[in-house]
C-alpha atoms as a PDB file:
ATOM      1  CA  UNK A   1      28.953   6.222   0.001  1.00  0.00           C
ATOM      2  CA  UNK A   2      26.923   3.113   1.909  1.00  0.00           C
ATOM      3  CA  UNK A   3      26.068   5.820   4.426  1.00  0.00           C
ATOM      4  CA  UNK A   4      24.592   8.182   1.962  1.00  0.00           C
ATOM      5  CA  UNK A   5      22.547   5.407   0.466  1.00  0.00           C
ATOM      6  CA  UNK A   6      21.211   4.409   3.206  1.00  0.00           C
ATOM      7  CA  UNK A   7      20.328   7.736   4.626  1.00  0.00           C
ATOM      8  CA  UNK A   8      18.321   8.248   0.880  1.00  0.00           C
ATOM      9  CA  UNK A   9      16.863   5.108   1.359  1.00  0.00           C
ATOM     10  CA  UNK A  10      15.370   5.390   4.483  1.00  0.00           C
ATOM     11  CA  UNK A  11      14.399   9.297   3.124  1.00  0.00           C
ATOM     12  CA  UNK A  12      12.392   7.212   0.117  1.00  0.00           C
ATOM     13  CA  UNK A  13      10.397   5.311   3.248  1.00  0.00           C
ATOM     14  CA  UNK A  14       9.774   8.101   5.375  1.00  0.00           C
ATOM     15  CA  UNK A  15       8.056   9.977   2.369  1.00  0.00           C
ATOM     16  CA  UNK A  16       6.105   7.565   1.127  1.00  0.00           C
ATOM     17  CA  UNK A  17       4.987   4.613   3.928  1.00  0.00           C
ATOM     18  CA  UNK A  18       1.852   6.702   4.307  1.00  0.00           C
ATOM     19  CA  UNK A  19       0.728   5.737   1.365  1.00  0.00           C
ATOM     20  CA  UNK A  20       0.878   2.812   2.281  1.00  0.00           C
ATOM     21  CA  UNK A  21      -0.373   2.914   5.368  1.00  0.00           C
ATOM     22  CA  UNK A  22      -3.427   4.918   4.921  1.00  0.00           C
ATOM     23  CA  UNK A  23      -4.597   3.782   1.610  1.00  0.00           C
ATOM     24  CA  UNK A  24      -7.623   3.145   0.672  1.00  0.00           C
ATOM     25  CA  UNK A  25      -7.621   0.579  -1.283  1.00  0.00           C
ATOM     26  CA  UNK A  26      -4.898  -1.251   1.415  1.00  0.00           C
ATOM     27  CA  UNK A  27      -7.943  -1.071   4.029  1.00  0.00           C
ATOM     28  CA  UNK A  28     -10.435  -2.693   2.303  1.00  0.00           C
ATOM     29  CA  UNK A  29      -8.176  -5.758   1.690  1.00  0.00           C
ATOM     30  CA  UNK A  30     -10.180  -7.064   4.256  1.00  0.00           C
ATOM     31  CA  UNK A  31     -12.003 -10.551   3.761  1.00  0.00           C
ATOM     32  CA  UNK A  32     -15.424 -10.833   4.351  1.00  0.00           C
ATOM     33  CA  UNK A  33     -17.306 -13.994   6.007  1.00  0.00           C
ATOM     34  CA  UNK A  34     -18.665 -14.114   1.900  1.00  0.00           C
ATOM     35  CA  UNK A  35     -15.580 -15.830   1.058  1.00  0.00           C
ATOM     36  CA  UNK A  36     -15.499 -18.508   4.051  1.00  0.00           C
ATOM     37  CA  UNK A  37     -17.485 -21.511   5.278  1.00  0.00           C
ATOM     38  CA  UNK A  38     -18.227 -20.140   8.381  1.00  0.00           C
ATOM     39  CA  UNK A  39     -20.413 -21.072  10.917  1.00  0.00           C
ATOM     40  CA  UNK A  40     -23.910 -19.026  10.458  1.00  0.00           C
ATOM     41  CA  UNK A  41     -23.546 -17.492  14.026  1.00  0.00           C
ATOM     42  CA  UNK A  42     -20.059 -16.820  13.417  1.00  0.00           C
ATOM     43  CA  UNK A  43     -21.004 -14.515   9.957  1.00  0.00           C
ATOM     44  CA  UNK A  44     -22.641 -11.789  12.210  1.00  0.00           C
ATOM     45  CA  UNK A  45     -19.519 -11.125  14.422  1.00  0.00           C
ATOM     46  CA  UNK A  46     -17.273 -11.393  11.710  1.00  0.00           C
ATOM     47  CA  UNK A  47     -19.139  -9.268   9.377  1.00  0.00           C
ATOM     48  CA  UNK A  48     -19.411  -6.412  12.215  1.00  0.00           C
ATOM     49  CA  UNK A  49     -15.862  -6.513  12.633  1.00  0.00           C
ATOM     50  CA  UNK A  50     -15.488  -5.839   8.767  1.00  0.00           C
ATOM     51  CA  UNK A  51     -18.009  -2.959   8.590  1.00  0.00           C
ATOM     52  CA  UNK A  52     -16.318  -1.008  11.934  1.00  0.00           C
ATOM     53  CA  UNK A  53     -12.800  -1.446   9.959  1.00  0.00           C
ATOM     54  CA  UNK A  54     -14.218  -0.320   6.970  1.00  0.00           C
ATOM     55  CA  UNK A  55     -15.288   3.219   8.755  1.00  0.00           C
ATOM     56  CA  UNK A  56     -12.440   3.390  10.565  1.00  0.00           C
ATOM     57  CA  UNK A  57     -12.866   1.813  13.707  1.00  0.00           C
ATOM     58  CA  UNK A  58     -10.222  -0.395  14.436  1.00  0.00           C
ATOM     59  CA  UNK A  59     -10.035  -0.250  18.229  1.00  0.00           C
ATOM     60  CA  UNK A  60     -13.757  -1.224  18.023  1.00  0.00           C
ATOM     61  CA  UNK A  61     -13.533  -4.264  15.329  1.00  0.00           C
ATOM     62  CA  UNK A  62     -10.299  -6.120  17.037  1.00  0.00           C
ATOM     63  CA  UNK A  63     -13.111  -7.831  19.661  1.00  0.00           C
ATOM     64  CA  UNK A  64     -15.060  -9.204  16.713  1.00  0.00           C
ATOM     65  CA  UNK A  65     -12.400 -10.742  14.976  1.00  0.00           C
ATOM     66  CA  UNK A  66     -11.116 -12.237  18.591  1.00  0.00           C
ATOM     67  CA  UNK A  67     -14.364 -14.039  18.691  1.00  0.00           C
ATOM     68  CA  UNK A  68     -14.182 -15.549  15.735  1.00  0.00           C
ATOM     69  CA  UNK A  69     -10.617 -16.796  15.526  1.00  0.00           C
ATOM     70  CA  UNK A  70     -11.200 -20.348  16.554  1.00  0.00           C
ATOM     71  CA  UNK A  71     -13.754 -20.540  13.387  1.00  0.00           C
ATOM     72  CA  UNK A  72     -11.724 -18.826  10.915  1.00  0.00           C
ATOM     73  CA  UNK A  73      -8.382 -18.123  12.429  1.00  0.00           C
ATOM     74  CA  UNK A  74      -6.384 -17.534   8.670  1.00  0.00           C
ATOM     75  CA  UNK A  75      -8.799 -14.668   7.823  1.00  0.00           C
ATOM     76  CA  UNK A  76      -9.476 -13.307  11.272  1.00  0.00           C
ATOM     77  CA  UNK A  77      -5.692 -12.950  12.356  1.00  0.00           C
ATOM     78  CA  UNK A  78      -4.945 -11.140   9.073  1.00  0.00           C
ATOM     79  CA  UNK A  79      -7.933  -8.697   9.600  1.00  0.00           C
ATOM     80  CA  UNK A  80      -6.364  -8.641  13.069  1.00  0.00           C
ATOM     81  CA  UNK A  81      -3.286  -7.367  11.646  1.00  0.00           C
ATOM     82  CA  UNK A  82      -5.125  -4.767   9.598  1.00  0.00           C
ATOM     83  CA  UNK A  83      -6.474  -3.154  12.250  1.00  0.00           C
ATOM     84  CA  UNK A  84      -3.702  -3.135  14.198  1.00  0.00           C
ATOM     85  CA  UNK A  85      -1.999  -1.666  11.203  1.00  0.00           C
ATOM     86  CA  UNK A  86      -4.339   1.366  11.219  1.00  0.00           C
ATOM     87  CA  UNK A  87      -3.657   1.605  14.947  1.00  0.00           C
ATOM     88  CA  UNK A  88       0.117   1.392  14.070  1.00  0.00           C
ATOM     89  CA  UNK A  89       0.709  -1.037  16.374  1.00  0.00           C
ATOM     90  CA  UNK A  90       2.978  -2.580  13.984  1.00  0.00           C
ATOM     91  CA  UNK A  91       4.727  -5.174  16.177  1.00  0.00           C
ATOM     92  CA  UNK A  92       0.983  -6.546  16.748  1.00  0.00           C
ATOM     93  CA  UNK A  93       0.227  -6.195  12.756  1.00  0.00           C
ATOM     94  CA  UNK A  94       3.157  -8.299  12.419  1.00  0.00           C
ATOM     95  CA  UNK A  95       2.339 -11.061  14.700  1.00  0.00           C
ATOM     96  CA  UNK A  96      -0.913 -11.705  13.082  1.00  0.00           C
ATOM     97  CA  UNK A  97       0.149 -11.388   9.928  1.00  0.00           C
ATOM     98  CA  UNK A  98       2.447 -14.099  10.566  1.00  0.00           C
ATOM     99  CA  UNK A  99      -0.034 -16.261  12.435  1.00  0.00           C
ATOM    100  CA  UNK A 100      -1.939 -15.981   9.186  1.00  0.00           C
ATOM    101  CA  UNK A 101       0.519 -16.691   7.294  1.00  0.00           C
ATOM    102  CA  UNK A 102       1.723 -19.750   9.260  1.00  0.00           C
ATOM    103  CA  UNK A 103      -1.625 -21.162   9.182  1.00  0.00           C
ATOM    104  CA  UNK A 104      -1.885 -21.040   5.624  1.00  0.00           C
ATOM    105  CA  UNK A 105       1.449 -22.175   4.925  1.00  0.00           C
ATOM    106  CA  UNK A 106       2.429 -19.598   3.052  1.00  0.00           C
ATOM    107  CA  UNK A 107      -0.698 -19.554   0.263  1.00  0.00           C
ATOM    108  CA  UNK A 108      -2.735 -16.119   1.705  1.00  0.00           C
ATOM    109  CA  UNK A 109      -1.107 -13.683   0.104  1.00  0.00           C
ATOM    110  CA  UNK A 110      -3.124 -10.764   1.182  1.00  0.00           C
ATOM    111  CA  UNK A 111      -1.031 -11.537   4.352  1.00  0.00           C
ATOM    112  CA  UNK A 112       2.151 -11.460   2.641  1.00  0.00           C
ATOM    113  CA  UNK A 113       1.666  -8.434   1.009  1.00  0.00           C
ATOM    114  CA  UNK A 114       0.827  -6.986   4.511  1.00  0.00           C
ATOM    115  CA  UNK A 115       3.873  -8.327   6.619  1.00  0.00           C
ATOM    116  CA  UNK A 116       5.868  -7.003   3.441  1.00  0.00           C
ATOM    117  CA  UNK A 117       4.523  -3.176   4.155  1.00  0.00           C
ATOM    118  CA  UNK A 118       5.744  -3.717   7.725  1.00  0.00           C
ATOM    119  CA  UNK A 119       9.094  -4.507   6.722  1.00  0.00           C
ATOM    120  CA  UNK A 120       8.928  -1.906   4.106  1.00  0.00           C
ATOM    121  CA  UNK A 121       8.053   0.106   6.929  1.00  0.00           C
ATOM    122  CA  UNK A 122      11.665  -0.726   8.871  1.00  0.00           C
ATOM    123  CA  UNK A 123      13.103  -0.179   5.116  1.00  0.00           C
ATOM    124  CA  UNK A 124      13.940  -4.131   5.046  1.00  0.00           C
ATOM    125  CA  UNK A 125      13.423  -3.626   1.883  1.00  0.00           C
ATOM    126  CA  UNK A 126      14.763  -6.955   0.496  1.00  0.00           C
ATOM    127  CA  UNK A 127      12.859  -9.196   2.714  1.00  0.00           C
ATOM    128  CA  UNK A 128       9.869  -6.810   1.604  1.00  0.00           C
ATOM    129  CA  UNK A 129      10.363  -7.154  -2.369  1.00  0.00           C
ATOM    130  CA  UNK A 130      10.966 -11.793  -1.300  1.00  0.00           C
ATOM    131  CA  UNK A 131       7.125 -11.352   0.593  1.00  0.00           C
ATOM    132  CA  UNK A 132       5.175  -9.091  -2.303  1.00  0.00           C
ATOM    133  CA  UNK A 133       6.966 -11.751  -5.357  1.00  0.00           C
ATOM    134  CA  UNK A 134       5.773 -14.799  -3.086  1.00  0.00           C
ATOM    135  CA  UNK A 135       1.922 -13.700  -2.739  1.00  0.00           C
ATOM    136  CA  UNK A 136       2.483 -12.309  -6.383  1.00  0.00           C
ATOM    137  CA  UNK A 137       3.264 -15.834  -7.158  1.00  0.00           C
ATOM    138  CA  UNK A 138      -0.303 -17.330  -5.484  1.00  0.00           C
ATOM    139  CA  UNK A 139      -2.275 -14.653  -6.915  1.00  0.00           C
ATOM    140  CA  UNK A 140      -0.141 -12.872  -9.918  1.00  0.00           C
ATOM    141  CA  UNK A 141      -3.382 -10.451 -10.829  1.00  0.00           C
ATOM    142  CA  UNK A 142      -3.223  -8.875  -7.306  1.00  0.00           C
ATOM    143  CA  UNK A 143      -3.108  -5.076  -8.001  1.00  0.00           C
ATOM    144  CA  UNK A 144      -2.334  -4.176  -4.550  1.00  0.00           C
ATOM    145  CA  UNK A 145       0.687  -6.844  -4.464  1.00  0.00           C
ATOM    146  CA  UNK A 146       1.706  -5.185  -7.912  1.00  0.00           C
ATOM    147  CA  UNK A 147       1.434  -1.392  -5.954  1.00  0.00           C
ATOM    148  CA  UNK A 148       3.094  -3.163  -2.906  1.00  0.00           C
ATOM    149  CA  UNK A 149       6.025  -4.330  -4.822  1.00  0.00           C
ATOM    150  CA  UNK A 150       6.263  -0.921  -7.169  1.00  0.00           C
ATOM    151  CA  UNK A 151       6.529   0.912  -4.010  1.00  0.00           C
ATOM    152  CA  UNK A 152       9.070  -1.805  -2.677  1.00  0.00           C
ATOM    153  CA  UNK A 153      11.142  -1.257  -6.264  1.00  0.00           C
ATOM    154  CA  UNK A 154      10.945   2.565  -6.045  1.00  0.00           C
ATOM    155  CA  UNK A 155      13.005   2.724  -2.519  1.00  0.00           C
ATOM    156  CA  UNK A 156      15.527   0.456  -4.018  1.00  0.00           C
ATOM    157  CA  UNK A 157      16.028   2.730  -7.076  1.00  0.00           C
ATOM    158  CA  UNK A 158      14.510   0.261  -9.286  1.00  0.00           C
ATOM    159  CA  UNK A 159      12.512   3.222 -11.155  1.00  0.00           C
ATOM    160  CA  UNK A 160      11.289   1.179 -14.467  1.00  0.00           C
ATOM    161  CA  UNK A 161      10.332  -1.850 -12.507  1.00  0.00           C
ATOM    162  CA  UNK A 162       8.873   0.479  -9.889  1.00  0.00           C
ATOM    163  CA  UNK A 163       6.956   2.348 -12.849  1.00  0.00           C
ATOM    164  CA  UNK A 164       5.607  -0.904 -14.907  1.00  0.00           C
ATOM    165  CA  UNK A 165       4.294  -2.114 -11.800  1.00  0.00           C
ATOM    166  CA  UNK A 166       2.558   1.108 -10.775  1.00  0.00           C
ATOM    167  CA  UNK A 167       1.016   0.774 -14.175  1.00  0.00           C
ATOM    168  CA  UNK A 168      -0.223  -2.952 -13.345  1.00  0.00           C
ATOM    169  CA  UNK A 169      -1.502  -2.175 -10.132  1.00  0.00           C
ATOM    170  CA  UNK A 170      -4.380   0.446 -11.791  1.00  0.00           C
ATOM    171  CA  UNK A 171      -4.474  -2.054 -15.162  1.00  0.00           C
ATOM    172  CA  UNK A 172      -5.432  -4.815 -12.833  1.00  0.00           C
ATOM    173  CA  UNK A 173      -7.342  -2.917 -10.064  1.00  0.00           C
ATOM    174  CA  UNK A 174      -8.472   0.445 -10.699  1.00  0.00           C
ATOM    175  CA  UNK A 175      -9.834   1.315  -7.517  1.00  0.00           C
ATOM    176  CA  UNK A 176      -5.742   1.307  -6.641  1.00  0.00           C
ATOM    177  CA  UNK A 177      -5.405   4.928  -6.994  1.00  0.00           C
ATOM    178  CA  UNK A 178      -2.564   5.385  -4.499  1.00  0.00           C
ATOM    179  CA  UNK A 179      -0.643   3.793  -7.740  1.00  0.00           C
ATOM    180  CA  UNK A 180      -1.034   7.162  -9.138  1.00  0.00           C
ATOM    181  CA  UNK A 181       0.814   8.736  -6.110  1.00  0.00           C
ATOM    182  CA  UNK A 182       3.471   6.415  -6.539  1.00  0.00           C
ATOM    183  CA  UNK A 183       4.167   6.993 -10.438  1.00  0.00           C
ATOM    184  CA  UNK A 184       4.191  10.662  -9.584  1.00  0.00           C
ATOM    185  CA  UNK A 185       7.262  10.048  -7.619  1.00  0.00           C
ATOM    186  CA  UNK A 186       8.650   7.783 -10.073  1.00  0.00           C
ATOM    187  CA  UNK A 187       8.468  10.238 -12.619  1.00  0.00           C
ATOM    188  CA  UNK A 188       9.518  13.725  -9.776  1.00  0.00           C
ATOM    189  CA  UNK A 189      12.286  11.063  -9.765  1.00  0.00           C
ATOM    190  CA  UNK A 190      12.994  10.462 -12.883  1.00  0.00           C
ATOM    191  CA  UNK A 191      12.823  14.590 -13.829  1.00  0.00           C
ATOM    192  CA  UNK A 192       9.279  14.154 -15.882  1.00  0.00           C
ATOM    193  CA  UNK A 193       7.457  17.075 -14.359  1.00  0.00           C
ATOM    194  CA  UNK A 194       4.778  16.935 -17.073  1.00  0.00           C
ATOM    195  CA  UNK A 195       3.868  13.473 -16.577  1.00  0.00           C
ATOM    196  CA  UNK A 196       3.949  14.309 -12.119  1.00  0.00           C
ATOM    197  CA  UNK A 197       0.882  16.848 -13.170  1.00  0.00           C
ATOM    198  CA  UNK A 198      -0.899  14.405 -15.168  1.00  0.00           C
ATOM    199  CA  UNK A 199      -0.506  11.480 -11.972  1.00  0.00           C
ATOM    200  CA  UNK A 200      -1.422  13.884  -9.398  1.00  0.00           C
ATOM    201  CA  UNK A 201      -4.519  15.059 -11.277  1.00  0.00           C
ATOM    202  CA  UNK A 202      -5.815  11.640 -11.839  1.00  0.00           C
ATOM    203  CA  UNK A 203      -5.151  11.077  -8.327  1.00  0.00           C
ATOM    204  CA  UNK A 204      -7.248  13.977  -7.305  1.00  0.00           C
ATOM    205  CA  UNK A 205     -10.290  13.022  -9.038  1.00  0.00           C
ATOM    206  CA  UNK A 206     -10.376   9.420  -7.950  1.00  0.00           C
ATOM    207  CA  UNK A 207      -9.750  10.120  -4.419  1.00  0.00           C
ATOM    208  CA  UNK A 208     -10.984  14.249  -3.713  1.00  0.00           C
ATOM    209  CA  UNK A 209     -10.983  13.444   0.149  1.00  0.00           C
ATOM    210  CA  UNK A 210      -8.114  11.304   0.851  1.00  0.00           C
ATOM    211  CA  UNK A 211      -5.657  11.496   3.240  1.00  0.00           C
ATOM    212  CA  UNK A 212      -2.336  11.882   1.328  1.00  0.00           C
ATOM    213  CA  UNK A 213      -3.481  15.303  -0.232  1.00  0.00           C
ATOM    214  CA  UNK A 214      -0.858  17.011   1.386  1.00  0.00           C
ATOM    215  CA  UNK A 215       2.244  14.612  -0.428  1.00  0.00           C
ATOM    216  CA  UNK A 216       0.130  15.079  -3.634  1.00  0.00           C
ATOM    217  CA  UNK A 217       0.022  18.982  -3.624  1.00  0.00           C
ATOM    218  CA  UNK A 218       3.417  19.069  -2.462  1.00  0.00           C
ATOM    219  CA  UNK A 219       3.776  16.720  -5.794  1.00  0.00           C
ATOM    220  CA  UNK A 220       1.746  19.043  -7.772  1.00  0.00           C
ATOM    221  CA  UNK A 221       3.552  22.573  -6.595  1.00  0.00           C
ATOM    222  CA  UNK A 222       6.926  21.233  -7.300  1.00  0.00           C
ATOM    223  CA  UNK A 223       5.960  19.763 -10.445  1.00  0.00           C
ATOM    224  CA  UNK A 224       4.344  23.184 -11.744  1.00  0.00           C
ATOM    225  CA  UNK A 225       7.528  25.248 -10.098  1.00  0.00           C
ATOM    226  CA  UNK A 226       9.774  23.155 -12.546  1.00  0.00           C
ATOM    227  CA  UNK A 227       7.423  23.364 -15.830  1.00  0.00           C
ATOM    228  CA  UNK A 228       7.347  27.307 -14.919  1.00  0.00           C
ATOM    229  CA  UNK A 229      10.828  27.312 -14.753  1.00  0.00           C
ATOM    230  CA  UNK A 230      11.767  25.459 -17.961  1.00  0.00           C
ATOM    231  CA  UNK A 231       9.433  27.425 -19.905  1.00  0.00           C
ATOM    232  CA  UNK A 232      11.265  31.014 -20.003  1.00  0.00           C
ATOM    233  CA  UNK A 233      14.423  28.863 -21.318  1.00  0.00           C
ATOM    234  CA  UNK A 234      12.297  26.810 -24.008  1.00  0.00           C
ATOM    235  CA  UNK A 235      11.460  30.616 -25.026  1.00  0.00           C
ATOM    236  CA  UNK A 236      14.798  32.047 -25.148  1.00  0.00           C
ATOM    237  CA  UNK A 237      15.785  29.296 -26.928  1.00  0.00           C
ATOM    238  CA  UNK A 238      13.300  30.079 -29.382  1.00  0.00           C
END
């Protein structure tokens, strides 16, 4: 029986860390030389680093950050991680995540929520859930720590958590749209093909050119195969 879980639970990661990993609104949890006393000639560098993750480039803004570490190491070692992240070089990710976190003693959460995805990731998922509830804890209106820890709470089987959280993550931040991915799991999960339509179609017209289209029409196709397939019965019934 322990084997089976864990084989389903490791299933639950596989399907949905790439949510995770190429969201949206995970990549721009970037911090911008805006938020820091920085050094004037320090802003430029920084601020190029930002824009080139931003587009995409995260091979290209790793030297920016580097040069700026000694003037704003907290921030520049977690945007370190985030690019190496997007490069899934995950044992990097994690080693700057943790430098961040270190430096900050534990108060930048953005961090925490990002060393928590890369435990997620090796479906440690109880460590992960400890990380997300810490930075929740330093900054409780965080909609990506609330999508973070719904995700975290959906591999565990925690469905309702995993479903109110979902919910918090696009009450709080609305430009968390991968949230909608997520409850359309929840509820493939929880047999709700009705309400997988109405996630997936919201998730379509908030983000027409992601990534992830191919886990939300595979949503979408199963969700209309089962609706189709109740509806003769409902009929008969009738």
């Amino acid at each position: 029986m322990k084997a089976l879980a864990l084989f389903l639970l490791l299933a639950v990661v596989a399907v949905l860390y790439p949510s995770v990993a190429q969201s949206q609104a995970y990549d721009n949890n970037t911090v911008s030389a805006r938020e820091l006393a920085m050094p004037h000639k320090a802003i430029d560098a920084f601020n190029k680093g930002v824009q080139l993750l931003a587009k995409g480039d995260s091979q290209g803004s790793i030297l920016y950050f580097q040069k700026v570490i000694e003037l704003a190491p907290e921030v520049s070692y977690h945007n370190l991680a985030l690019a190496y992240y997007r490069l899934r070089q995950f044992d990097a990710a994690e080693e700057y995540f943790q430098k961040s976190i270190d430096l900050s003693k534990g108060a930048f959460a953005p961090s925490l929520f990002g060393l928590s995805m890369i435990l997620y990731r090796r479906a440690d998922l109880r460590h992960a859930q400890d990380l997300v509830e810490r930075g929740l804890l330093i900054t409780p209106g965080s909609g990506l720590g609330k999508y973070c820890l719904g995700l975290v709470q959906f591999s565990l089987g925690k469905l309702n958590d995993a479903e109110r959280n979902a919910l918090d993550a696009l009450r709080y931040d609305a430009a968390q749209t991968d949230a909608y991915l997520l409850l359309a799991h929840i509820h493939e999960r929880l047999q709700n093909p009705e309400a997988v339509i109405a996630n997936v179609r919201s998730y379509f017209k908030l983000s027409p050119n992601h990534e992830l289209q191919s886990d939300a029409q595979g949503l979408m196709q199963r969700a209309q195969q089962a609706t189709a397939s109740v509806a003769p019965m409902a009929a008969a019934l009738n």
